[in-house]
Protein backbone atom coordinates (compact mmCIF):
# COMPACT_ATOMS: atom_id res chain seq x y z
CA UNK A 1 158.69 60.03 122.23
CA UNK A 2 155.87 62.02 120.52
CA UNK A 3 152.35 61.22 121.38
CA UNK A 4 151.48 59.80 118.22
CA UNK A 5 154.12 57.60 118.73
CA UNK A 6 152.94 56.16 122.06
CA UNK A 7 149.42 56.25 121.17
CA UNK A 8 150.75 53.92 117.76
CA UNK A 9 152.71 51.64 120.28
CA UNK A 10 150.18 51.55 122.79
CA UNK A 11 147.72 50.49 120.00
CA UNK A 12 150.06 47.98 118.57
CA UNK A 13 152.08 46.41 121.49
CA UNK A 14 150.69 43.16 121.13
CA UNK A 15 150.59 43.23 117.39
CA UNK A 16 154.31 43.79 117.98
CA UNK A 17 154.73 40.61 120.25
CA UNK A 18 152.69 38.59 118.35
CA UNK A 19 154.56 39.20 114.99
CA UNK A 20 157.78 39.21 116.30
CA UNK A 21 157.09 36.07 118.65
CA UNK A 22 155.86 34.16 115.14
CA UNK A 23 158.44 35.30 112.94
CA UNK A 24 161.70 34.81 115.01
CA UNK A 25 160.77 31.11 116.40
CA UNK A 26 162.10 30.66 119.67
CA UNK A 27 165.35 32.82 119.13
CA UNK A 28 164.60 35.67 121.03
CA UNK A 29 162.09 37.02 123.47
CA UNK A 30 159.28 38.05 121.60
CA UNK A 31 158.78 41.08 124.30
CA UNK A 32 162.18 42.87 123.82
CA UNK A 33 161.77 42.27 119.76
CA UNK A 34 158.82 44.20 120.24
CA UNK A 35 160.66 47.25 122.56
CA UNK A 36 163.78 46.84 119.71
CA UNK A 37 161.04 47.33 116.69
CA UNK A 38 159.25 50.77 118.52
CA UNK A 39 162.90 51.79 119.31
CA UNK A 40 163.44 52.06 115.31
CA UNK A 41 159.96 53.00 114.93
CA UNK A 42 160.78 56.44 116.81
CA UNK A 43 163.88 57.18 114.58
CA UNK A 44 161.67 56.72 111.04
CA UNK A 45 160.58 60.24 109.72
CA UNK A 46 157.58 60.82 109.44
CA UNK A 47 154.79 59.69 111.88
CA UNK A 48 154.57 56.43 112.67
CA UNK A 49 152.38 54.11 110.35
CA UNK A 50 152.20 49.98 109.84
CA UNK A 51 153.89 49.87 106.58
CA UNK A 52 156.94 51.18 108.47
CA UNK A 53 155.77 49.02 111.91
CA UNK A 54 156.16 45.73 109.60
CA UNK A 55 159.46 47.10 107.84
CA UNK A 56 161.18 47.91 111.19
CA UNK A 57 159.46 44.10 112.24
CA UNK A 58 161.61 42.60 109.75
CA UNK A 59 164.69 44.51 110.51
CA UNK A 60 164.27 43.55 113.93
CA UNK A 61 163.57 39.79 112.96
CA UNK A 62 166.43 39.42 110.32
CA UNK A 63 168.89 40.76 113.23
CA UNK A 64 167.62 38.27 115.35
CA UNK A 65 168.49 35.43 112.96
CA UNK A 66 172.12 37.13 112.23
CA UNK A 67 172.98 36.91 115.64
CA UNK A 68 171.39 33.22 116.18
CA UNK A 69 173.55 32.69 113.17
CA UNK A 70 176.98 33.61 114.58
CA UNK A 71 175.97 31.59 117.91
CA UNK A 72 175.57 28.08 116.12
CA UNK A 73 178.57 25.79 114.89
CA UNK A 74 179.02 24.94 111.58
CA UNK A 75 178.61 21.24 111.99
CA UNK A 76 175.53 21.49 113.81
CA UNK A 77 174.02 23.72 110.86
CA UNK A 78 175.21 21.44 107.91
CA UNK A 79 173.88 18.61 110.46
CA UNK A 80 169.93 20.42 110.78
CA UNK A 81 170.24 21.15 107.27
CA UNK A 82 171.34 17.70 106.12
CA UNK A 83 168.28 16.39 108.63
CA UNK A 84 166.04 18.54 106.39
CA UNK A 85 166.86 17.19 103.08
CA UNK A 86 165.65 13.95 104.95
CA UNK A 87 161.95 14.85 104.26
CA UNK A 88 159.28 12.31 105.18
CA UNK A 89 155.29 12.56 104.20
CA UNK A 90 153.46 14.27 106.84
CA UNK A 91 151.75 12.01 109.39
CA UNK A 92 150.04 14.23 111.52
CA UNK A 93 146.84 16.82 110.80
CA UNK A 94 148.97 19.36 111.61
CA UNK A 95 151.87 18.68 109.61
CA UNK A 96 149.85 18.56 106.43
CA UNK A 97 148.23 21.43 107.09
CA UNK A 98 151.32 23.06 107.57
CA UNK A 99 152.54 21.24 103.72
CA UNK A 100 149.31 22.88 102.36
CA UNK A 101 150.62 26.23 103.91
CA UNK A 102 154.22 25.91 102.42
CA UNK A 103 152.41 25.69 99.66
CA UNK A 104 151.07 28.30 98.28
CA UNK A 105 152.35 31.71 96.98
CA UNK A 106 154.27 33.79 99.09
CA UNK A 107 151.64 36.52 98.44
CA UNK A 108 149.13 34.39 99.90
CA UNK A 109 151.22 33.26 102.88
CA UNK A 110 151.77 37.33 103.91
CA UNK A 111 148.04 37.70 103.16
CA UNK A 112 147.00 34.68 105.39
CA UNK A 113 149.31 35.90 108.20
CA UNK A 114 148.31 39.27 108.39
CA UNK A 115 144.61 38.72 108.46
CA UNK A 116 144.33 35.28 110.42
CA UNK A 117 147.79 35.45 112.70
CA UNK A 118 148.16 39.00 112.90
CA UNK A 119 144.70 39.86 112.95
CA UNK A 120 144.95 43.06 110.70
CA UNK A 121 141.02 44.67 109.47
CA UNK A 122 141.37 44.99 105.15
CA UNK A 123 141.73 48.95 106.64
CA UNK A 124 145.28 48.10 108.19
CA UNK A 125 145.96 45.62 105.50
CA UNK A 126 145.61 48.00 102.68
CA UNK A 127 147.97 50.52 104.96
CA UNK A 128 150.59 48.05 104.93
CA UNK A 129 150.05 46.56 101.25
CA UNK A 130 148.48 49.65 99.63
CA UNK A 131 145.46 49.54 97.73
CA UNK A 132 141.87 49.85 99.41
CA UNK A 133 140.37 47.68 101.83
CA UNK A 134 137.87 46.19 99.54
CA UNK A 135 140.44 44.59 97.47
CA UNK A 136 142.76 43.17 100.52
CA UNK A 137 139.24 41.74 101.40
CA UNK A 138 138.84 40.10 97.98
CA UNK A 139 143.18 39.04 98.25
CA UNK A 140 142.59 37.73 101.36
CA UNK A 141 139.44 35.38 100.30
CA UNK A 142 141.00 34.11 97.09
CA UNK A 143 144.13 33.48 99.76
CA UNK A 144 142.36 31.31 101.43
CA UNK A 145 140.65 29.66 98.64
CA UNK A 146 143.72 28.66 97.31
CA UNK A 147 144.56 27.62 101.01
CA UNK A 148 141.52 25.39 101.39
CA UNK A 149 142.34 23.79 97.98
CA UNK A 150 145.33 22.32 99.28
CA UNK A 151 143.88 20.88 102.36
CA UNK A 152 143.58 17.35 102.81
CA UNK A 153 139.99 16.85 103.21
CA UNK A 154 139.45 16.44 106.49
CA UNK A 155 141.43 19.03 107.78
CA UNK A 156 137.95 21.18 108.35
CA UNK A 157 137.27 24.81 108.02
CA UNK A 158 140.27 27.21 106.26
CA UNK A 159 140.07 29.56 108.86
CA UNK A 160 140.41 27.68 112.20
CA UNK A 161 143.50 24.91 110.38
CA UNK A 162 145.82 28.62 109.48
CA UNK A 163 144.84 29.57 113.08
CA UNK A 164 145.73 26.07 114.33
CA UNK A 165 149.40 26.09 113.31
CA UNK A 166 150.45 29.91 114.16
CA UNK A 167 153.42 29.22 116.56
CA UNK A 168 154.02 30.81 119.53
CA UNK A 169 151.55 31.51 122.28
CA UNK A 170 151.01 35.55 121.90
CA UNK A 171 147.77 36.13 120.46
CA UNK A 172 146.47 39.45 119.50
CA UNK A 173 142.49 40.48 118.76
CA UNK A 174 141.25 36.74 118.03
CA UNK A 175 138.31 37.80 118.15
CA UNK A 176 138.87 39.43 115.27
CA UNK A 177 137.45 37.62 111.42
CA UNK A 178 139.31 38.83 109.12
CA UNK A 179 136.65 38.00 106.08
CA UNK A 180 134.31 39.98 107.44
């Protein structure tokens, strides 16, 4: 491996675990996702850079849900998917905030993730999305705008209800505000 290579993975690591741990739900160990994703990383030309990181993070991810895939019976798939068409209001906080997630645009779902589950500065954002970091800074606030407008009202501050349902329990640079 070339040292910008391991200085990228030792950098991003936890990124890695985090986004893989979110993304694949349970299927897989979040930790060898994160090995399998700097594994491709290596093989890209060119140096390593997040735009690649988060294309070799889906590759990774959409393998992972192939093989769960082939492991599970059809009757127990048409049964989770029949269960699903079975939809019921949500009850709990949670569960609406997670409706006012579902939501919105899938723009502002990648937007919301990458700057409140994967913690990514507007700098890293606008690597991965392109443009500057000003305007991922603006994206990211009208994001969460439209966020906060589907809210139920008591569901409290934007910022801490998206943080509230991220799944897993890998966190990477919390400390991190991404509207700052």
């Amino acid at each position: 491996m070339s040292d910008a290579m391991d200085d990228f993975e030792a950098r991003y690591h936890d990124l890695a675990v985090v986004t893989c741990e979110w993304r694949a739900f349970d299927m897989s160990d979040p930790t060898v996702s994160a090995r399998l994703v700097f594994a491709r990383l290596s093989k890209q030309k060119g140096g390593p850079n997040l735009k690649l990181f988060y294309k070799c993070v889906d590759a990774v991810i959409d393998q992972v849900y192939r093989d769960a895939a082939g492991k599970q019976s059809i009757l127990n798939t048409l049964m989770v998917g029949a269960t699903a068409m079975l939809q019921r209001p949500p009850k709990t906080p949670e569960e609406r905030i997670r409706k006012a997630f579902v939501a919105l645009s899938m723009r502002d779902v990648i937007l919301l993730r990458q700057g409140y589950w994967d913690n990514l500065t507007p700098e890293e954002m606008a690597e991965v999305n392109g443009g500057t970091a000003d305007a991922q800074r603006q994206h990211l606030e009208a994001a969460l705008k439209h966020f906060a407008a589907h809210l139920p009202t008591d569901a409290g501050d934007p910022v801490t209800a998206i943080r509230s349902i991220q799944p897993g329990e890998h966190r990477w640079r919390v400390e991190f505000d991404a509207s700052a």
